[in-house]
C-alpha atoms as a PDB file:
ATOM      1  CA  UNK A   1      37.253  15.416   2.365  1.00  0.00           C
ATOM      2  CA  UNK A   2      33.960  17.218   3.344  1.00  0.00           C
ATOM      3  CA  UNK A   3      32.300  15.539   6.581  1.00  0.00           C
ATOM      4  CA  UNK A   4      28.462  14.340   5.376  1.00  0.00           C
ATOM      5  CA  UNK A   5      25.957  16.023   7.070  1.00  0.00           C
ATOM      6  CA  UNK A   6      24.994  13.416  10.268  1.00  0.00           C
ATOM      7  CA  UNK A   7      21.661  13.159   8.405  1.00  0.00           C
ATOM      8  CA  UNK A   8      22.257  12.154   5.153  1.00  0.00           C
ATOM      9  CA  UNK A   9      25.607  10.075   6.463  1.00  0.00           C
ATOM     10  CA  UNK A  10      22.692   7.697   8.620  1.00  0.00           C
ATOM     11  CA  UNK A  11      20.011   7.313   5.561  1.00  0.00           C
ATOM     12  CA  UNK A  12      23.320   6.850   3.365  1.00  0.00           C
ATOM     13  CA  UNK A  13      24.084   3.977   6.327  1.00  0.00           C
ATOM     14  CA  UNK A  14      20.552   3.051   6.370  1.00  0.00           C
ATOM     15  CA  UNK A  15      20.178   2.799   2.730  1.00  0.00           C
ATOM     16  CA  UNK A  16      23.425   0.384   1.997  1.00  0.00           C
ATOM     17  CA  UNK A  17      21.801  -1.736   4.675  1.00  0.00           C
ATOM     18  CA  UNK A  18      18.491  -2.444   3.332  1.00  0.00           C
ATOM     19  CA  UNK A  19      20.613  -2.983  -0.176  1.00  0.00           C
ATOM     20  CA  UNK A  20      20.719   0.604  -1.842  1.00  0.00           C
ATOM     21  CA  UNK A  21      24.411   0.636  -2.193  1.00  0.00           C
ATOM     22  CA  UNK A  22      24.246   3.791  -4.633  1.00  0.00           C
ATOM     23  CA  UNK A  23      22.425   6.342  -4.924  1.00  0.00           C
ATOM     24  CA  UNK A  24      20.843   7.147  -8.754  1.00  0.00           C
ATOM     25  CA  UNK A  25      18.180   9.251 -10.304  1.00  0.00           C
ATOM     26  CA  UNK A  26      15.635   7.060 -12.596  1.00  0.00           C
ATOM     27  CA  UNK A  27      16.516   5.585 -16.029  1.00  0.00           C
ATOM     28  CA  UNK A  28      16.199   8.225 -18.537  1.00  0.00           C
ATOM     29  CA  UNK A  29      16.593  11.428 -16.175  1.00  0.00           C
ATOM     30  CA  UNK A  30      14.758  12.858 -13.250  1.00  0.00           C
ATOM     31  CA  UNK A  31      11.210  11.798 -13.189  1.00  0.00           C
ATOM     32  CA  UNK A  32      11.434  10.621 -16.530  1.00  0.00           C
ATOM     33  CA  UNK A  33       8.742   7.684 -15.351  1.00  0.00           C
ATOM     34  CA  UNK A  34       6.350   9.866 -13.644  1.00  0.00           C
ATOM     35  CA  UNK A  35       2.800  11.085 -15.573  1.00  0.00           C
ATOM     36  CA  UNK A  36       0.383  13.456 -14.783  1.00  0.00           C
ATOM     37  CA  UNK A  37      -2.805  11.831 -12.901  1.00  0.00           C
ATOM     38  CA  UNK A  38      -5.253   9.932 -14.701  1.00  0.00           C
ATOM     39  CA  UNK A  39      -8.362   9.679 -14.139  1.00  0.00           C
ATOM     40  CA  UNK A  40      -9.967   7.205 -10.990  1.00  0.00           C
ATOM     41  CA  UNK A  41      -9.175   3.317 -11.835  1.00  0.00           C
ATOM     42  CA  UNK A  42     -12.216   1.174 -11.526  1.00  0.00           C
ATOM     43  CA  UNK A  43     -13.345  -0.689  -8.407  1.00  0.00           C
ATOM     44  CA  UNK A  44     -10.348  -0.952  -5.787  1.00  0.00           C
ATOM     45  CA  UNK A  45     -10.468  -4.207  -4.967  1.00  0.00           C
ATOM     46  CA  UNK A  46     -11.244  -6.074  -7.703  1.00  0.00           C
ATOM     47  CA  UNK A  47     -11.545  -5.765 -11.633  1.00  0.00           C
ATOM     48  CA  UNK A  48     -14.349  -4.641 -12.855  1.00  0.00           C
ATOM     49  CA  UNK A  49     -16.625  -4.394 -16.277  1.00  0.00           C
ATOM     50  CA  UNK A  50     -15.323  -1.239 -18.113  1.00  0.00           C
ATOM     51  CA  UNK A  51     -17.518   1.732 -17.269  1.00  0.00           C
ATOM     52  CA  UNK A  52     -18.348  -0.217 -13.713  1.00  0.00           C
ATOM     53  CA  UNK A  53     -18.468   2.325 -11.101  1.00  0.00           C
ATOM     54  CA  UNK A  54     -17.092   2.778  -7.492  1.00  0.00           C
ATOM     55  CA  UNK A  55     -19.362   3.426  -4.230  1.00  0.00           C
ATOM     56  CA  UNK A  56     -19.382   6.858  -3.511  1.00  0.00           C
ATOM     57  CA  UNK A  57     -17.348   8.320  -1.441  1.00  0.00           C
ATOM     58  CA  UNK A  58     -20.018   8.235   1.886  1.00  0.00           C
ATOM     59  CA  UNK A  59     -19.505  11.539   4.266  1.00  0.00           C
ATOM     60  CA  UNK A  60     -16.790  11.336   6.322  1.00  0.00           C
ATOM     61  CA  UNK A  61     -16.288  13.023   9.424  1.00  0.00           C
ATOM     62  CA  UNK A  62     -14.160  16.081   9.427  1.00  0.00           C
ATOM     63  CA  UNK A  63     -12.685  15.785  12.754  1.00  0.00           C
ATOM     64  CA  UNK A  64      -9.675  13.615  13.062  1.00  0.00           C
ATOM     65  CA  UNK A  65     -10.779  11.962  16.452  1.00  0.00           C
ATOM     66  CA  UNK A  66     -14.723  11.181  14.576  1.00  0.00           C
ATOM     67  CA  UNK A  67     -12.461   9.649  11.426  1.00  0.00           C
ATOM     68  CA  UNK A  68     -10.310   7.382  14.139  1.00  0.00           C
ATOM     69  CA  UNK A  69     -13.656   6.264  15.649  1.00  0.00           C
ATOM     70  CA  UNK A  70     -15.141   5.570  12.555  1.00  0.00           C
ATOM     71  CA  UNK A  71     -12.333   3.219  11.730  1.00  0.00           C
ATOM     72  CA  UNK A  72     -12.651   1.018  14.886  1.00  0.00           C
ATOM     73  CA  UNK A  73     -16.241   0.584  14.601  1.00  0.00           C
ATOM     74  CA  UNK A  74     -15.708  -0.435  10.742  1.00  0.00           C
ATOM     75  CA  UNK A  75     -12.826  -3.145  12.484  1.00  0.00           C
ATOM     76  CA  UNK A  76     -15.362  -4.321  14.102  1.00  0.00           C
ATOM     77  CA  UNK A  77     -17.315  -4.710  11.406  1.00  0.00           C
ATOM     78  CA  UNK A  78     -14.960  -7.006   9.614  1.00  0.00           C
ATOM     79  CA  UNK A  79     -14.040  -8.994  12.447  1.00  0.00           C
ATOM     80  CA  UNK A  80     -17.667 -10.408  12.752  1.00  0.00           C
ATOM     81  CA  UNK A  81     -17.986 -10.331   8.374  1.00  0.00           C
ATOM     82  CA  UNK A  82     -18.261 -13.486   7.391  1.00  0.00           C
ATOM     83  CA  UNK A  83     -18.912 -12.942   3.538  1.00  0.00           C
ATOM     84  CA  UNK A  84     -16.536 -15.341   1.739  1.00  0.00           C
ATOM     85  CA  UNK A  85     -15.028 -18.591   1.880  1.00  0.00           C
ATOM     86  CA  UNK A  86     -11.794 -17.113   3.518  1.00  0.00           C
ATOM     87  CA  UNK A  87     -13.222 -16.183   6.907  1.00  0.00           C
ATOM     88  CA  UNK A  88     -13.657 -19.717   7.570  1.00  0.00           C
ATOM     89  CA  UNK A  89     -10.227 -20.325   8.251  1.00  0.00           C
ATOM     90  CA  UNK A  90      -8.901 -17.442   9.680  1.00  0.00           C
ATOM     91  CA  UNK A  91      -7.386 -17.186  13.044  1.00  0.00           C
ATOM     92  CA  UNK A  92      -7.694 -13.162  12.888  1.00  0.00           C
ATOM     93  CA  UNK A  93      -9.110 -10.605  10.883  1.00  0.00           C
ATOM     94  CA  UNK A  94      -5.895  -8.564  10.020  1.00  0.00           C
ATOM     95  CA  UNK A  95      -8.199  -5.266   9.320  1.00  0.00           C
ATOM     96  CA  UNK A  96      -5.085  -2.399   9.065  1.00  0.00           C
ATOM     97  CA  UNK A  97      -2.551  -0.762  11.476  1.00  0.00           C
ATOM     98  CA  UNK A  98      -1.008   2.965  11.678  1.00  0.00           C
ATOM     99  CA  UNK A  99      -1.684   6.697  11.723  1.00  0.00           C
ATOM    100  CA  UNK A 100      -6.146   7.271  10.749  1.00  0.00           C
ATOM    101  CA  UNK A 101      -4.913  10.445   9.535  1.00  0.00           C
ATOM    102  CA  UNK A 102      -1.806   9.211   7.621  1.00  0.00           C
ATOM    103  CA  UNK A 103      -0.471  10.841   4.630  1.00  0.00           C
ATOM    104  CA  UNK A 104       0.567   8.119   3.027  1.00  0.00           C
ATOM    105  CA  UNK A 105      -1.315   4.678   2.776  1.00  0.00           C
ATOM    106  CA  UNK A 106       0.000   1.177   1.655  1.00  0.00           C
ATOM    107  CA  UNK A 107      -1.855  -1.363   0.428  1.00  0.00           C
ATOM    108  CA  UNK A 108      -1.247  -4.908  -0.019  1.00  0.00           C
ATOM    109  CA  UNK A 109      -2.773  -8.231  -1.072  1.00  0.00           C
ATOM    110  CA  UNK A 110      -3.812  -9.801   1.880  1.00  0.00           C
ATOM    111  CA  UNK A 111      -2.373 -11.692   5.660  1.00  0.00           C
ATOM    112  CA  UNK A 112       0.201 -14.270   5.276  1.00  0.00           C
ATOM    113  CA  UNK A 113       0.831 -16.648   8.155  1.00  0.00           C
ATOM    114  CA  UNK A 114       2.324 -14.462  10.539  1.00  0.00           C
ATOM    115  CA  UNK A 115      -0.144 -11.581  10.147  1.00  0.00           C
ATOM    116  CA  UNK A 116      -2.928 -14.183  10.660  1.00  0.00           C
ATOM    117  CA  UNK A 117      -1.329 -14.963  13.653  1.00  0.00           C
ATOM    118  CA  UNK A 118      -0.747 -11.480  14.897  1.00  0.00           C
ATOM    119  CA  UNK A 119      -3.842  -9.686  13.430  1.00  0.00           C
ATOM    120  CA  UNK A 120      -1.479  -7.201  11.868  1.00  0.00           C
ATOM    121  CA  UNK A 121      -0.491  -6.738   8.485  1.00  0.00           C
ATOM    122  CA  UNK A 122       2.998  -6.674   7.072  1.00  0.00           C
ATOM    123  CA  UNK A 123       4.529  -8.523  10.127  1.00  0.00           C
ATOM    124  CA  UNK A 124       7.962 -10.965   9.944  1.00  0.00           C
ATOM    125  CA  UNK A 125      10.945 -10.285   7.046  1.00  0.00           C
ATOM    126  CA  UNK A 126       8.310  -8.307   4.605  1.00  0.00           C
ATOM    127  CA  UNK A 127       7.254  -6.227   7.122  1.00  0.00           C
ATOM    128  CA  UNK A 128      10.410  -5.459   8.429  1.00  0.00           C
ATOM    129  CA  UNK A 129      11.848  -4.796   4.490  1.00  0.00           C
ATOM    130  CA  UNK A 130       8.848  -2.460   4.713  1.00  0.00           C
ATOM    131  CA  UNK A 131       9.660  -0.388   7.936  1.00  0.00           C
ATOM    132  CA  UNK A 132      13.091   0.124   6.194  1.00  0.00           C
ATOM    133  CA  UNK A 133      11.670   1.503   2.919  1.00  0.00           C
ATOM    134  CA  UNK A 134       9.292   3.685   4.855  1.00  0.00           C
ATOM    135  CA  UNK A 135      12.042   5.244   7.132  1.00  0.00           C
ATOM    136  CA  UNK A 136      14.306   5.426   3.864  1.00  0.00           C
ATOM    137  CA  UNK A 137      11.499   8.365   2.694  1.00  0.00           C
ATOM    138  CA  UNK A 138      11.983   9.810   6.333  1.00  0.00           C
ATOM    139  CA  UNK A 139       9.037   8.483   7.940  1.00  0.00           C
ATOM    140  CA  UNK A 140       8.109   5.589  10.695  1.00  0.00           C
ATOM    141  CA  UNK A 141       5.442   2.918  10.238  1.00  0.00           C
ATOM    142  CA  UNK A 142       3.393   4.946  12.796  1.00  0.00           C
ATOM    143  CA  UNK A 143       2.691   7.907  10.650  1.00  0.00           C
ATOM    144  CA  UNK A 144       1.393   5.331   7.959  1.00  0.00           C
ATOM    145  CA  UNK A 145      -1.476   3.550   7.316  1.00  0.00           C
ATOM    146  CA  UNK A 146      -0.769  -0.222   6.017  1.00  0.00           C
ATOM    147  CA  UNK A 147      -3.621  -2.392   5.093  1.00  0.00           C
ATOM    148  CA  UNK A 148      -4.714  -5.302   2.073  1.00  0.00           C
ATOM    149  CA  UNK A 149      -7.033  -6.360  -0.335  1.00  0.00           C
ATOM    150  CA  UNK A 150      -9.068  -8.644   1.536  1.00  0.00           C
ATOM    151  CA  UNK A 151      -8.865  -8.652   5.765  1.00  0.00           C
ATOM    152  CA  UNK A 152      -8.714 -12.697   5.866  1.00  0.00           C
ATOM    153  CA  UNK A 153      -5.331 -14.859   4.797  1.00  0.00           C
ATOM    154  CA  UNK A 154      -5.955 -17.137   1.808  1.00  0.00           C
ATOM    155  CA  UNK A 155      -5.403 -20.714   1.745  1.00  0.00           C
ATOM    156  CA  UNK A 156      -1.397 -21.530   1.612  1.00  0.00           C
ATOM    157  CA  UNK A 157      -1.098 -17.700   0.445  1.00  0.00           C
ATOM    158  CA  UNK A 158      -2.402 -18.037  -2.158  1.00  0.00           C
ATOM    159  CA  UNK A 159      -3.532 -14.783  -4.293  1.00  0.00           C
ATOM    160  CA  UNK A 160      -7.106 -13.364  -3.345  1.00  0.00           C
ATOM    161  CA  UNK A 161      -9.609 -14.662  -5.688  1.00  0.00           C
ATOM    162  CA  UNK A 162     -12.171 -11.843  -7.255  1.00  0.00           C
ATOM    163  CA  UNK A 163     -15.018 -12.894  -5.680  1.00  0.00           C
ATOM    164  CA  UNK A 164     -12.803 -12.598  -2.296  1.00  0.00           C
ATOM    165  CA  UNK A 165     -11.408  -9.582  -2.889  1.00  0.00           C
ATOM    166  CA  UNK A 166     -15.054  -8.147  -3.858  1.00  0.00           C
ATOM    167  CA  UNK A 167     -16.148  -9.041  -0.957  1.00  0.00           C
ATOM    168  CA  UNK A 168     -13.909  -6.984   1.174  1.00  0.00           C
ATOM    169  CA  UNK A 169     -14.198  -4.216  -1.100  1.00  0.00           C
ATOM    170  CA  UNK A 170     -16.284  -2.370   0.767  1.00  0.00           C
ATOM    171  CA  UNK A 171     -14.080  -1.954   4.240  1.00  0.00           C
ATOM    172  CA  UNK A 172     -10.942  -1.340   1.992  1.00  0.00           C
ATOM    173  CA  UNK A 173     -13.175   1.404  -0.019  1.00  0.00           C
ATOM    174  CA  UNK A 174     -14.151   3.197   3.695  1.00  0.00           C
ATOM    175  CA  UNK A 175     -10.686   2.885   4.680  1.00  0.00           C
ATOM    176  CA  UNK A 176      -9.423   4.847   1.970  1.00  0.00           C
ATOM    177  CA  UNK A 177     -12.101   7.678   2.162  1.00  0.00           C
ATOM    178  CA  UNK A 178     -12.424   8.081   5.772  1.00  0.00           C
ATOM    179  CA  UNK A 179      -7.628   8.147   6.328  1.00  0.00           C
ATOM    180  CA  UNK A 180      -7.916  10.062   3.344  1.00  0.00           C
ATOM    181  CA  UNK A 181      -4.473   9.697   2.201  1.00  0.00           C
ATOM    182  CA  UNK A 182      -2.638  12.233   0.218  1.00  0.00           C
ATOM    183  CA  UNK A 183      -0.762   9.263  -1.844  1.00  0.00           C
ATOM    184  CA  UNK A 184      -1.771   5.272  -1.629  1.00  0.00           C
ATOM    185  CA  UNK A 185       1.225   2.895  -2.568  1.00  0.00           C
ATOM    186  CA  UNK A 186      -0.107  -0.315  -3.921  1.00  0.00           C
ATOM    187  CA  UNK A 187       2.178  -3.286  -2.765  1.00  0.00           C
ATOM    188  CA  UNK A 188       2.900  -5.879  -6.140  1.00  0.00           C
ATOM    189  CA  UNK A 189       0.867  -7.153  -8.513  1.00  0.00           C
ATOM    190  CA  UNK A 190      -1.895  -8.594  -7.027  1.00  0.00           C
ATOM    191  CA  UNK A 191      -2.514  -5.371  -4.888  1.00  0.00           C
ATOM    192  CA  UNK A 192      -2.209  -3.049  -8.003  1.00  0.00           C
ATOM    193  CA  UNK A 193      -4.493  -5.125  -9.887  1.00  0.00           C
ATOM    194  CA  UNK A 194      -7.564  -4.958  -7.696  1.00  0.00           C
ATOM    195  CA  UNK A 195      -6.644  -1.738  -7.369  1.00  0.00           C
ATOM    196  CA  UNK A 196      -6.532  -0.334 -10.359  1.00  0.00           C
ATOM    197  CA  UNK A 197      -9.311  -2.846 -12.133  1.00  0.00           C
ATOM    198  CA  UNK A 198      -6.641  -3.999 -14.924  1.00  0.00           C
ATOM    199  CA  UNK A 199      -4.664  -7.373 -15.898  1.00  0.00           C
ATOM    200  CA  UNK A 200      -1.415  -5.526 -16.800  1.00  0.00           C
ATOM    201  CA  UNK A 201       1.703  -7.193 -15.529  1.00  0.00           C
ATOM    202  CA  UNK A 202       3.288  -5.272 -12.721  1.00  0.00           C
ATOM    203  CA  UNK A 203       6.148  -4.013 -15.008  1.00  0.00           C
ATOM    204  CA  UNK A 204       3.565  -1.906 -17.156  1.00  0.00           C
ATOM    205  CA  UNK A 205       2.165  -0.557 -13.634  1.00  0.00           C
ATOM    206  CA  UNK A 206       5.023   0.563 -11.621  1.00  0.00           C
ATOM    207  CA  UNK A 207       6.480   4.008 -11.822  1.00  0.00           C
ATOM    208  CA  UNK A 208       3.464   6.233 -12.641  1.00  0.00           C
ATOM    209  CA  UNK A 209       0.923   8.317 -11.285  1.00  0.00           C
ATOM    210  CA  UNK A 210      -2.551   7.496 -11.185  1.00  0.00           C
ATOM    211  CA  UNK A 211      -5.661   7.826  -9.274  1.00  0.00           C
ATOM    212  CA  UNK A 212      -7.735   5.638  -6.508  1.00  0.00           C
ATOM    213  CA  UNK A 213     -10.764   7.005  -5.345  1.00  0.00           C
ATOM    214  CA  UNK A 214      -9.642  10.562  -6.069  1.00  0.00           C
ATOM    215  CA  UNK A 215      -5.979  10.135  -4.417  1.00  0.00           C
ATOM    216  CA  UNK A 216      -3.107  10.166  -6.328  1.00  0.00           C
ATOM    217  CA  UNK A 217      -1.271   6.190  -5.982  1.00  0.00           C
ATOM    218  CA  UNK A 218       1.807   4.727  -7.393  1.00  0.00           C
ATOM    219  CA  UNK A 219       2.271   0.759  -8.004  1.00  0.00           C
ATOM    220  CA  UNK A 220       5.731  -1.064  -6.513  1.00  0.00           C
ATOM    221  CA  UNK A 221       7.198  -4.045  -5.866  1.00  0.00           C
ATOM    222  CA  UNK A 222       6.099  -6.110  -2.756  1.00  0.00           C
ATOM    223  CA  UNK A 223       8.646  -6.566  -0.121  1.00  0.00           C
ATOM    224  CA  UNK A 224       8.203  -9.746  -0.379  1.00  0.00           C
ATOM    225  CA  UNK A 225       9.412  -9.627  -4.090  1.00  0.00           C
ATOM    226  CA  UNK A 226      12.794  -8.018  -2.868  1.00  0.00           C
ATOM    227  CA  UNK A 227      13.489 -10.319  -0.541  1.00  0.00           C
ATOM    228  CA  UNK A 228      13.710 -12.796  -3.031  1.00  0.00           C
ATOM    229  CA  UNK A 229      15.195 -10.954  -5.814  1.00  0.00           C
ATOM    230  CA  UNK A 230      17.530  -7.814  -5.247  1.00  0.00           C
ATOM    231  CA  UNK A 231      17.033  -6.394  -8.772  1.00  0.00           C
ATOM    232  CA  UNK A 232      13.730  -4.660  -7.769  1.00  0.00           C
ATOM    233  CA  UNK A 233      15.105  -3.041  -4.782  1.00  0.00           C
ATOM    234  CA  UNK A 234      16.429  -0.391  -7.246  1.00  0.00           C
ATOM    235  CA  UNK A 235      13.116   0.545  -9.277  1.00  0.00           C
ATOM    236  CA  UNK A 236      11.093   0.103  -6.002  1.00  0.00           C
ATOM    237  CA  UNK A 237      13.799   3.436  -4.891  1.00  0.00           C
ATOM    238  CA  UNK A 238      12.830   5.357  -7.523  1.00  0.00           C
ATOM    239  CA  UNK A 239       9.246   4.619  -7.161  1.00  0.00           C
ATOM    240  CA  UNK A 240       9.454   5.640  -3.569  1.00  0.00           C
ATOM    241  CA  UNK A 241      11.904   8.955  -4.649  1.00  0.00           C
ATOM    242  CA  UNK A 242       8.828   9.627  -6.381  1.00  0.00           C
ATOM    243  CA  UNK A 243       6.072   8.781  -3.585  1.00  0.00           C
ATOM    244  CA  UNK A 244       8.634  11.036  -0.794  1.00  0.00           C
ATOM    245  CA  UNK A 245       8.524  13.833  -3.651  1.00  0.00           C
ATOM    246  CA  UNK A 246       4.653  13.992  -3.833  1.00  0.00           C
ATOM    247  CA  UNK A 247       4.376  14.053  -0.227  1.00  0.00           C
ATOM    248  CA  UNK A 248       6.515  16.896  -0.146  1.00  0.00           C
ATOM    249  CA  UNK A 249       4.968  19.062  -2.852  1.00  0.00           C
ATOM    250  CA  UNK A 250       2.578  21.763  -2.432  1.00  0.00           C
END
């Protein structure tokens, strides 16, 4: 039998461990879920009245040590906001973590216990599901940008409510523009709804291509979602396949 490259032997490793025990292409053939871009969703934090439109993109600095600046100051921003109900019992303002000039940006709901604790998102068993996931595409959490919906944990983790998550639109918005991504991965429902301005179920959302303040995003499954139910570790694969593959085109 042919040795396996040492490379593809360890993500082959790496893969079975995180619950990938096969590799597959996606139901119906190779990229048979993936569509063209469409145009921007509405407001990306929250949905909004059809026709509503986003803040526009303000300048953003060209020079990758400016855009890293820019981002601390706007931290410090949000640690002193104070513009909804949720900042009043927060222990930290869990603002975003990784790489100001990442390629590729996640973006969740919001802090859970342990990231309230910590003051960094995607923290305990979810976070370390989503370190695995990342490396599976050949990357680290470092060259990634991670962030949420709103910057304060909700009551008992409970989902972000819309006037919540409007008021943190604005930081998420100015994250976006000034990392400027090349592809945003929205984390589960609740993330892909604010994002994208819609009330679809997650199912409908998942797999294709669409657009978030000009950058190309894709909707998946929360790690927290696998952790409880192993089904979804397959489609989340093929919606990272097709994530890795966009990051490596032209």
């Amino acid at each position: 039998m042919t040795a396996l490259p040492s490379d593809l032997r360890d993500l082959l490793v790496y893969l079975d461990g995180i619950g990938y025990g096969e590799l597959y292409l996606p139901q119906g053939g190779a990229g048979a879920r993936a569509v063209e871009p469409v145009a921007d969703a509405a407001s990306p934090a929250g949905p909004t009245a059809p026709g509503a439109a986003q803040a526009p993109i303000a300048a953003v600095p060209a020079d990758a040590a400016e855009r890293a600046a820019a981002l601390a100051a706007l931290a410090r921003e949000a640690e002193a906001c104070e513009r909804c109900r949720l900042s009043r019992g927060r222990s930290h303002v869990v603002f975003g973590t990784g790489d100001p000039n990442a390629d590729l940006m996640f973006i969740g709901e919001g802090p859970g216990a342990e990231e309230d604790r910590q003051g960094l998102p995607f923290v305990g068993p979810a976070g370390e599901l989503l370190n695995k996931i990342i490396q599976a595409i050949g990357l680290t959490r470092e060259r990634v940008y991670i962030a949420n919906v709103v910057k304060c944990r909700p009551p008992g983790n409970r989902d972000p409510q819309q006037d919540e998550a409007a008021a943190c639109r604005p930081f998420l918005e100015r994250q976006i523009d000034l990392v400027q991504p090349k592809v945003i991965v929205a984390l589960g429902r609740v993330a892909a709804q604010a994002l994208l301005g819609t009330d679809q179920p997650l199912g409908r959302m998942r797999g294709r291509w669409t657009s978030v303040r000009g950058v190309p995003a894709m909707v998946t499954y929360h790690p927290a979602a696998l952790l409880r139910n192993a089904a979804w570790k397959r489609p989340t694969w093929e919606d990272m396949q097709l994530v890795r593959d966009r990051l490596a085109a032209p």
